[in-house]
N, C-alpha and C. Protein backbone atom coordinates (compact mmCIF):
# COMPACT_ATOMS: atom_id res chain seq x y z
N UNK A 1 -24.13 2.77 48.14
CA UNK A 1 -23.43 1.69 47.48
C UNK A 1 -24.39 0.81 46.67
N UNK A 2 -25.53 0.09 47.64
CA UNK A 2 -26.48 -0.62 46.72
C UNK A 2 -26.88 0.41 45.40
N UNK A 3 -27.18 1.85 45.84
CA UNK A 3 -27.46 2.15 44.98
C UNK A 3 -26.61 2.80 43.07
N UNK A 4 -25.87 2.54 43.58
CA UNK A 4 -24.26 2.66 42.29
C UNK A 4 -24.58 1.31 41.63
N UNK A 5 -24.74 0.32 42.73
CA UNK A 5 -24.76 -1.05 41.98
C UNK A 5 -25.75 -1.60 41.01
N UNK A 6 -26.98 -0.74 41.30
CA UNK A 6 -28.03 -1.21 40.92
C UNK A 6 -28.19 -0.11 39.31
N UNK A 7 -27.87 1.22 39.79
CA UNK A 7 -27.63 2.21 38.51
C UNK A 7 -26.44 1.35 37.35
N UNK A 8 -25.80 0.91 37.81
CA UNK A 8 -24.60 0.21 37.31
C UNK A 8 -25.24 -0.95 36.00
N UNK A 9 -26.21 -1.93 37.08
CA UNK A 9 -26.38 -3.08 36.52
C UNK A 9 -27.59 -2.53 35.39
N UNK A 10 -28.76 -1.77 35.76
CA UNK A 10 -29.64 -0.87 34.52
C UNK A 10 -28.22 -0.28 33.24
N UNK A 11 -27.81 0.44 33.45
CA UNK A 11 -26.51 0.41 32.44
C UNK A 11 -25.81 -0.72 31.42
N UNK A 12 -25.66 -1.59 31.88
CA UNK A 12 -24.76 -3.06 32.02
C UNK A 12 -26.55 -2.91 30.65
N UNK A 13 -27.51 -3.53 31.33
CA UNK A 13 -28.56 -4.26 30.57
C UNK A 13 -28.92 -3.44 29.69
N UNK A 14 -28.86 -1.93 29.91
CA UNK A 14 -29.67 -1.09 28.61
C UNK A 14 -28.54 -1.16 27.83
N UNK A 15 -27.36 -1.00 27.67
CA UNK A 15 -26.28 -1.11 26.80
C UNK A 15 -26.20 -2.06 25.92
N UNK A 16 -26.42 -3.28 26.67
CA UNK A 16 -26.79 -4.73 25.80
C UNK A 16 -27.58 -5.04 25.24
N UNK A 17 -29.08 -4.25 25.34
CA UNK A 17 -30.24 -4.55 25.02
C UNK A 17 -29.88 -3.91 23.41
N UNK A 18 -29.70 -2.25 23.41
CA UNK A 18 -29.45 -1.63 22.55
C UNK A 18 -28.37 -2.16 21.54
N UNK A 19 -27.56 -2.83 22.24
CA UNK A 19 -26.33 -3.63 20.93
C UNK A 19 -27.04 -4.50 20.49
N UNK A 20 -27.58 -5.80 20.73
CA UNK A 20 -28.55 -5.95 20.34
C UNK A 20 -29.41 -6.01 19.67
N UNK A 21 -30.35 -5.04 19.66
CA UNK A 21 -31.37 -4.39 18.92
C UNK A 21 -30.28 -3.86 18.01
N UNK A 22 -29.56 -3.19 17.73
CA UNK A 22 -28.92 -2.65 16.46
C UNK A 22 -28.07 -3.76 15.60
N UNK A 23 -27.62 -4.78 15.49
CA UNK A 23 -27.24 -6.40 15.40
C UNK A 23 -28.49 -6.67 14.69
N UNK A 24 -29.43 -6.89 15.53
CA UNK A 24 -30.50 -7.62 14.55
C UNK A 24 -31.18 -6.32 13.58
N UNK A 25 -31.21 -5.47 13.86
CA UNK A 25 -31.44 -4.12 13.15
C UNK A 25 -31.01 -4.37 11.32
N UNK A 26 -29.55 -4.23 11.81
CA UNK A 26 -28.20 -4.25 10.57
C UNK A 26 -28.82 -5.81 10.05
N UNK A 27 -28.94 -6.51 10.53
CA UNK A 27 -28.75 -7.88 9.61
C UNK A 27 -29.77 -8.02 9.08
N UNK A 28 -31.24 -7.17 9.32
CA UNK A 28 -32.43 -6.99 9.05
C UNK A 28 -32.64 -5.87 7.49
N UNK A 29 -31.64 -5.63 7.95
CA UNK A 29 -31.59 -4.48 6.42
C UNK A 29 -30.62 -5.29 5.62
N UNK A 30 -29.61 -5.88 5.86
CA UNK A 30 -28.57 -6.34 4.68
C UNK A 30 -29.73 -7.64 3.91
N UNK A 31 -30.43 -7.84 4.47
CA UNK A 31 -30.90 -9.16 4.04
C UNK A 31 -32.76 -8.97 3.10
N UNK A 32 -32.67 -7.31 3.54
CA UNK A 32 -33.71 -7.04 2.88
C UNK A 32 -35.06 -7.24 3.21
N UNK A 33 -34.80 -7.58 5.06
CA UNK A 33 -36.44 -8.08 6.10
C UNK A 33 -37.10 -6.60 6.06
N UNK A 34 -36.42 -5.52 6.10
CA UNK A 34 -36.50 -4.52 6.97
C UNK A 34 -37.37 -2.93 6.01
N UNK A 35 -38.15 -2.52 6.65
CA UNK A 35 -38.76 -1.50 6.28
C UNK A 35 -37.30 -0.39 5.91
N UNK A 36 -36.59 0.13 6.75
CA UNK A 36 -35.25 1.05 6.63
C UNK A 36 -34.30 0.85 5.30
N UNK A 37 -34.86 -0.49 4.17
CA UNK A 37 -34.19 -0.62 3.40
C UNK A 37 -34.26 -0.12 1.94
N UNK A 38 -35.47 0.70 2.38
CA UNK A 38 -36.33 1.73 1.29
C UNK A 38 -35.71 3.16 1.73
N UNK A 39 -34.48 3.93 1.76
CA UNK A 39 -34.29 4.80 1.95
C UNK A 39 -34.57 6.26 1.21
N UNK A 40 -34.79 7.35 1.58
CA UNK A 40 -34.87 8.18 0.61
C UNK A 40 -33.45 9.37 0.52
N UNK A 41 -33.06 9.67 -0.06
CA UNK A 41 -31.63 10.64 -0.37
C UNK A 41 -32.40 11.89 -1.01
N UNK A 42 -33.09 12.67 -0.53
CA UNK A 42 -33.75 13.87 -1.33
C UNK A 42 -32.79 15.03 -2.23
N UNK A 43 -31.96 15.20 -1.51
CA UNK A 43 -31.09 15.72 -2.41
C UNK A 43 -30.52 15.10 -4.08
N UNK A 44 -29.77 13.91 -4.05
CA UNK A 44 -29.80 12.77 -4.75
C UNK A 44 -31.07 12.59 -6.11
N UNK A 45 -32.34 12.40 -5.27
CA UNK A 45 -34.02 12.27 -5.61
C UNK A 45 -34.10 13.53 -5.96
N UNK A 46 -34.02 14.25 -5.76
CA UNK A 46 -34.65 15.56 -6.69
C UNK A 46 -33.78 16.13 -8.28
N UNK A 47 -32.34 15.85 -7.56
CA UNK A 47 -31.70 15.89 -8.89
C UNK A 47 -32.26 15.03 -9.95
N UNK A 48 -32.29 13.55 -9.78
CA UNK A 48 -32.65 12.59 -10.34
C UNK A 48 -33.69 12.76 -11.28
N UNK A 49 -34.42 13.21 -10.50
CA UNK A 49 -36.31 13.93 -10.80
C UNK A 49 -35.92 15.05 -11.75
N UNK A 50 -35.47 15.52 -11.59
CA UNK A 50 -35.16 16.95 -12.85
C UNK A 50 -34.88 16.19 -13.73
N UNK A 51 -33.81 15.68 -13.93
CA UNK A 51 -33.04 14.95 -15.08
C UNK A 51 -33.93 14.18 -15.81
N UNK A 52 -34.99 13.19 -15.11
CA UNK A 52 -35.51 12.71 -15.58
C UNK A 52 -36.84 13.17 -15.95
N UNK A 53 -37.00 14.04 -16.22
CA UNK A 53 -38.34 14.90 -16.32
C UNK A 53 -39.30 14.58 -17.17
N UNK A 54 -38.48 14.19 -18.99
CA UNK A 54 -39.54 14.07 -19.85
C UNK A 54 -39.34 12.64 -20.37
N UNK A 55 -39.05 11.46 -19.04
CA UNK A 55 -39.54 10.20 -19.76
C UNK A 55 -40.67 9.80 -20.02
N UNK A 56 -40.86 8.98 -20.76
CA UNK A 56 -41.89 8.05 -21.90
C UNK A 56 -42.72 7.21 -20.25
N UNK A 57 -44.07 7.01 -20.35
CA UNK A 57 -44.92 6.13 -19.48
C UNK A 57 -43.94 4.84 -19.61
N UNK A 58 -43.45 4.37 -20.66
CA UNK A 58 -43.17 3.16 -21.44
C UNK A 58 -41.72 3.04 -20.34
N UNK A 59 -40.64 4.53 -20.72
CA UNK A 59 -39.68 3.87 -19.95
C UNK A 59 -39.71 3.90 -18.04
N UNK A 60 -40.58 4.87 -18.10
CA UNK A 60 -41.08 4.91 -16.03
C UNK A 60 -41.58 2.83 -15.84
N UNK A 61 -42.19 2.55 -16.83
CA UNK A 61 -42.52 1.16 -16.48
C UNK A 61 -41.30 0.51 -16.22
N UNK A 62 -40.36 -0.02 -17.50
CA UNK A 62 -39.44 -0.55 -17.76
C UNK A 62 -38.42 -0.07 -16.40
N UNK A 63 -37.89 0.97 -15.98
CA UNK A 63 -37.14 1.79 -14.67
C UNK A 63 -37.74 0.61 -13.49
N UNK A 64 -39.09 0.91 -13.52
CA UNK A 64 -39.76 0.55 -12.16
C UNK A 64 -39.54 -0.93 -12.02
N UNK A 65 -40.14 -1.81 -13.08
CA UNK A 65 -39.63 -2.80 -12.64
C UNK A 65 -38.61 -3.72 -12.76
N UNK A 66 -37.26 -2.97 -13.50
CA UNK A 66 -35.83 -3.16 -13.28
C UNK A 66 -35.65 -3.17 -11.86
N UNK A 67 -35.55 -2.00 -11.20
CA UNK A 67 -35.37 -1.83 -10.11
C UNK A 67 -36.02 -2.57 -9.27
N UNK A 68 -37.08 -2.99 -9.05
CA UNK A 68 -37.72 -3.82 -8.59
C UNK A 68 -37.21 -5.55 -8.73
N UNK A 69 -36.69 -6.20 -9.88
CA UNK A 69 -35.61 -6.90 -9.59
C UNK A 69 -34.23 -7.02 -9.26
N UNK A 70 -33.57 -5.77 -9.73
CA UNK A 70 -32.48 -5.51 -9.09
C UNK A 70 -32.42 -5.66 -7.47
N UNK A 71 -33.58 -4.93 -6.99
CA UNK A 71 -33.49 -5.26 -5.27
C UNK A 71 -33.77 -6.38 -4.89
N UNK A 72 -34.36 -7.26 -5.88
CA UNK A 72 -34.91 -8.33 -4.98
C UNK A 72 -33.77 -9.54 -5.43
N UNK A 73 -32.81 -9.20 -6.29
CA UNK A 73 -31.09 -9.97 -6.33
C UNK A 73 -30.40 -9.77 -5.55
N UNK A 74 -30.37 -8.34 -5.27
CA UNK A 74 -29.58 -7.77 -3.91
C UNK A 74 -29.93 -8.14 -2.42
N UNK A 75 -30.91 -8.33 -2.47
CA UNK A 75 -31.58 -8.99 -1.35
C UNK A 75 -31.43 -9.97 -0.66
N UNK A 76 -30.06 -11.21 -1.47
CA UNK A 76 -30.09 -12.87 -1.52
C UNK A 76 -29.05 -12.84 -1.07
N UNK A 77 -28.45 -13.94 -0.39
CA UNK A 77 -27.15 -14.87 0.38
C UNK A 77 -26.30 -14.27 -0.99
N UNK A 78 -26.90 -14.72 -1.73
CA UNK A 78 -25.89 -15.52 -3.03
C UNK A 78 -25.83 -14.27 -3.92
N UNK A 79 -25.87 -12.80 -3.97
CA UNK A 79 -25.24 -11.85 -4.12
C UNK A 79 -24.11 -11.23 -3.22
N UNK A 80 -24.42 -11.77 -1.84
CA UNK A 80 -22.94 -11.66 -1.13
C UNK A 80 -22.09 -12.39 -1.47
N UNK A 81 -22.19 -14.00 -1.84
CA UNK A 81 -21.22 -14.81 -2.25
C UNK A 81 -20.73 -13.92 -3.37
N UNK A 82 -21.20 -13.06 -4.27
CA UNK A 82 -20.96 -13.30 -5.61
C UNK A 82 -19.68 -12.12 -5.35
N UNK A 83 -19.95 -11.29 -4.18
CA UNK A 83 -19.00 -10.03 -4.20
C UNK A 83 -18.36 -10.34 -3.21
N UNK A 84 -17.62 -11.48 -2.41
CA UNK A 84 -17.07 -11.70 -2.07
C UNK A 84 -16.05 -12.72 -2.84
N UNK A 85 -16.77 -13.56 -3.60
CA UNK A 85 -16.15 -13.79 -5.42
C UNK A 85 -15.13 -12.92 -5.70
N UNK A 86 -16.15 -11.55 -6.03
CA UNK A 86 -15.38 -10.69 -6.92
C UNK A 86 -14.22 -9.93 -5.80
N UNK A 87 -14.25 -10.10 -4.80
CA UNK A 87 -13.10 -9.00 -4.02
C UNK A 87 -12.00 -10.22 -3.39
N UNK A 88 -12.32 -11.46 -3.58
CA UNK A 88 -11.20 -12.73 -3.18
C UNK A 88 -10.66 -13.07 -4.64
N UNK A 89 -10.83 -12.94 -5.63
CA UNK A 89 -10.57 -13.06 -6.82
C UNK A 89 -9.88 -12.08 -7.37
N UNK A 90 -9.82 -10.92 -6.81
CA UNK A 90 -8.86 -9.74 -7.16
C UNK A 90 -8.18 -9.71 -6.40
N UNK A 91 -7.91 -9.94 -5.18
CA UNK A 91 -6.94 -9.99 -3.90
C UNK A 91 -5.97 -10.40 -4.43
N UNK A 92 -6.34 -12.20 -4.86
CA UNK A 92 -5.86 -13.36 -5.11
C UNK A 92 -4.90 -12.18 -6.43
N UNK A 93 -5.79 -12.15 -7.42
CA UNK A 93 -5.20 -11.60 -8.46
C UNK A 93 -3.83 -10.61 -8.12
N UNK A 94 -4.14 -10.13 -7.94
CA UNK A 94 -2.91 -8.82 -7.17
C UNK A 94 -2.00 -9.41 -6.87
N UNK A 95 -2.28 -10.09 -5.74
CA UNK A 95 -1.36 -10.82 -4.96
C UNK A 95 -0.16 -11.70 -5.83
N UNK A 96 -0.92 -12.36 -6.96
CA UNK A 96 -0.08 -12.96 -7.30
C UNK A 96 0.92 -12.35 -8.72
N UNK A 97 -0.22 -11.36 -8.95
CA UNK A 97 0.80 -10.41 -9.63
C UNK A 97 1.89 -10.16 -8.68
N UNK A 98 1.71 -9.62 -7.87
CA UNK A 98 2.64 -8.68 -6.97
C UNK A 98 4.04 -9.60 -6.67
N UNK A 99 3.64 -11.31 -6.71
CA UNK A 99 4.74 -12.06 -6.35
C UNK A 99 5.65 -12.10 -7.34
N UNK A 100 4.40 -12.63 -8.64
CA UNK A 100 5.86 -13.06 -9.99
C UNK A 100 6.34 -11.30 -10.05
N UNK A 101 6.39 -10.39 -10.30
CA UNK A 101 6.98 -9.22 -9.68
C UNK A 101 7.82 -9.10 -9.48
N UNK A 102 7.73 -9.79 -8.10
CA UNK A 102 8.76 -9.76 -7.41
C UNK A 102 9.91 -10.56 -7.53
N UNK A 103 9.51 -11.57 -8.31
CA UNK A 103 10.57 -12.76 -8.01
C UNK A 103 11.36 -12.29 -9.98
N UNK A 104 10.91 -11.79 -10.23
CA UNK A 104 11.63 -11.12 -11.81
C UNK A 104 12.54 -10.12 -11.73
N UNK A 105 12.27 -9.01 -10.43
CA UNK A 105 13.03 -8.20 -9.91
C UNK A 105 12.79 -7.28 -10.75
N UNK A 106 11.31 -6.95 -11.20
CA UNK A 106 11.14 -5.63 -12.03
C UNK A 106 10.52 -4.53 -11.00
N UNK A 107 10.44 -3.48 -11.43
CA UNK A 107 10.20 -2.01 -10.28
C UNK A 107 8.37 -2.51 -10.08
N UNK A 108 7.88 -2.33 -8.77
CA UNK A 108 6.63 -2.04 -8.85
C UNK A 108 6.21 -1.05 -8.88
N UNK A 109 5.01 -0.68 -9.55
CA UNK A 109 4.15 0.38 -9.72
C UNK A 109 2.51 0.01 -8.20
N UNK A 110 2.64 0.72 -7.25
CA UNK A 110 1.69 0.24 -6.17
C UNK A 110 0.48 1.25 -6.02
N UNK A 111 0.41 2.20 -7.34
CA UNK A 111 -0.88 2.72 -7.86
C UNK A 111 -1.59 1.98 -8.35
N UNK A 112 -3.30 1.68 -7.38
CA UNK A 112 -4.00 1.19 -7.99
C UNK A 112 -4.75 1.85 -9.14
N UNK A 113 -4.77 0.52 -10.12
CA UNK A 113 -5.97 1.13 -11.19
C UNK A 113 -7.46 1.93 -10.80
N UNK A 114 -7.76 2.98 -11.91
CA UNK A 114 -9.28 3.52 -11.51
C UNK A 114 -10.52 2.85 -11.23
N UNK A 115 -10.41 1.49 -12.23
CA UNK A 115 -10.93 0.07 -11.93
C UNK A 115 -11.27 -0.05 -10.53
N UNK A 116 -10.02 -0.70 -10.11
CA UNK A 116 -9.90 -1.35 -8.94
C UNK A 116 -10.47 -0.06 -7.67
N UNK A 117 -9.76 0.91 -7.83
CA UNK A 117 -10.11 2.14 -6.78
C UNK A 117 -11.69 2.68 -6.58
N UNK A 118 -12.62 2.42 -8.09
CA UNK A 118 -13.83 2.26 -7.98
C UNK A 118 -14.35 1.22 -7.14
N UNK A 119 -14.44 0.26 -7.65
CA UNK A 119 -14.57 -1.29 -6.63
C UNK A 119 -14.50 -1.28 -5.37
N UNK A 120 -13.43 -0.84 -5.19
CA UNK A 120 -13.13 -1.13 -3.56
C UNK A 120 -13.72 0.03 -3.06
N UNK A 121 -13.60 1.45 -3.35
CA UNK A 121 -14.05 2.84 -3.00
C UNK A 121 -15.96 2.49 -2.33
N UNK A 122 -16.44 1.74 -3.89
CA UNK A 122 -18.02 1.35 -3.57
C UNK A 122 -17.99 0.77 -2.30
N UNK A 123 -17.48 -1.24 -2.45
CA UNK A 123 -17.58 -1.79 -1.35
C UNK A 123 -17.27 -1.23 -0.22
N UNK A 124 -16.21 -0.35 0.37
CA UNK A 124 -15.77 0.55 1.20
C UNK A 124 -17.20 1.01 1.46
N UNK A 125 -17.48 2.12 0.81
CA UNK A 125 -18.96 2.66 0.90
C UNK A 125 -20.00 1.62 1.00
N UNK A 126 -20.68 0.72 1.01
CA UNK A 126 -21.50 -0.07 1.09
C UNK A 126 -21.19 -0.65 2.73
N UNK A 127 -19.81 -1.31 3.02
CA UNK A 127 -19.82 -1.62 4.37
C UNK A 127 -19.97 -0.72 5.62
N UNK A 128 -19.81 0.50 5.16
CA UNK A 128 -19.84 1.62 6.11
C UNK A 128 -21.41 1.99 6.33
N UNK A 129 -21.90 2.06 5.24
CA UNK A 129 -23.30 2.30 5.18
C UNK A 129 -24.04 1.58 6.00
N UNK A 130 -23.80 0.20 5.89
CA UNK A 130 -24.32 -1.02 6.56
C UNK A 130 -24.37 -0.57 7.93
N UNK A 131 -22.86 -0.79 8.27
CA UNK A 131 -22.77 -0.65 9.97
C UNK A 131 -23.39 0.36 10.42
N UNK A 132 -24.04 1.55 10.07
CA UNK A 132 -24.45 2.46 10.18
C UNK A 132 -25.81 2.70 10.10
N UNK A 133 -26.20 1.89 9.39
CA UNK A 133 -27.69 1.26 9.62
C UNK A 133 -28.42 0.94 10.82
């Protein structure tokens, strides 16, 4: 019996430790602390690498350090504000399409645009990624 209890309570603590550690893990990469936020996609990267085969020194510079500010925007509070902006601002939008709509008594059409199905498809993909981190 002591001993169930005691296997029990090691369980109980390694379970928690590990949630945890993966919590500060995830919030360590969204925020851009974290070594794991340099990923590599080789498949992805090698295509890439073909394609790009016969650029200019001039544009490998210009690439490199685009990207190099691009991550370090992505990196900030205030690029989450900005896409949480953009996905409460289309909600909103919809939404209130969807009412005067309704209140005109014309047919709805509840196919989203390719627009919108991109957008959300990404963010979709981006939050999954995250948690998964």
């Amino acid at each position: 019996m002591l001993i169930a209890l005691i296997a029990a309570a090691e369980a109980v603590l390694f379970s928690s430790s590990g949630a945890k550690r993966n919590q500060v893990r995830r919030q360590q990469v969204l925020m851009g602390n974290s070594l794991d936020s340099v990923r590599a996609l080789p498949l992805v990267d090698d295509y890439l690498k073909r394609k790009t085969a016969g650029a200019s020194r001039v544009q490998v510079f210009v690439a490199s350090r685009l990207a190099k500010v691009c991550r370090q925007v992505v990196h900030t509070r205030s690029f989450e504000y900005v896409l949480l902006h953009m996905i409460r601002t289309a909600v909103l939008k919809r939404r209130s399409k969807f009412l005067n709509i309704q209140k005109e008594g014309y047919s709805v059409n509840l196919t989203p645009s390719t627009k919108g199905s991109f957008v959300a498809g990404f963010g979709l993909r981006c939050l999954i990624w995250a948690a998964q981190a």
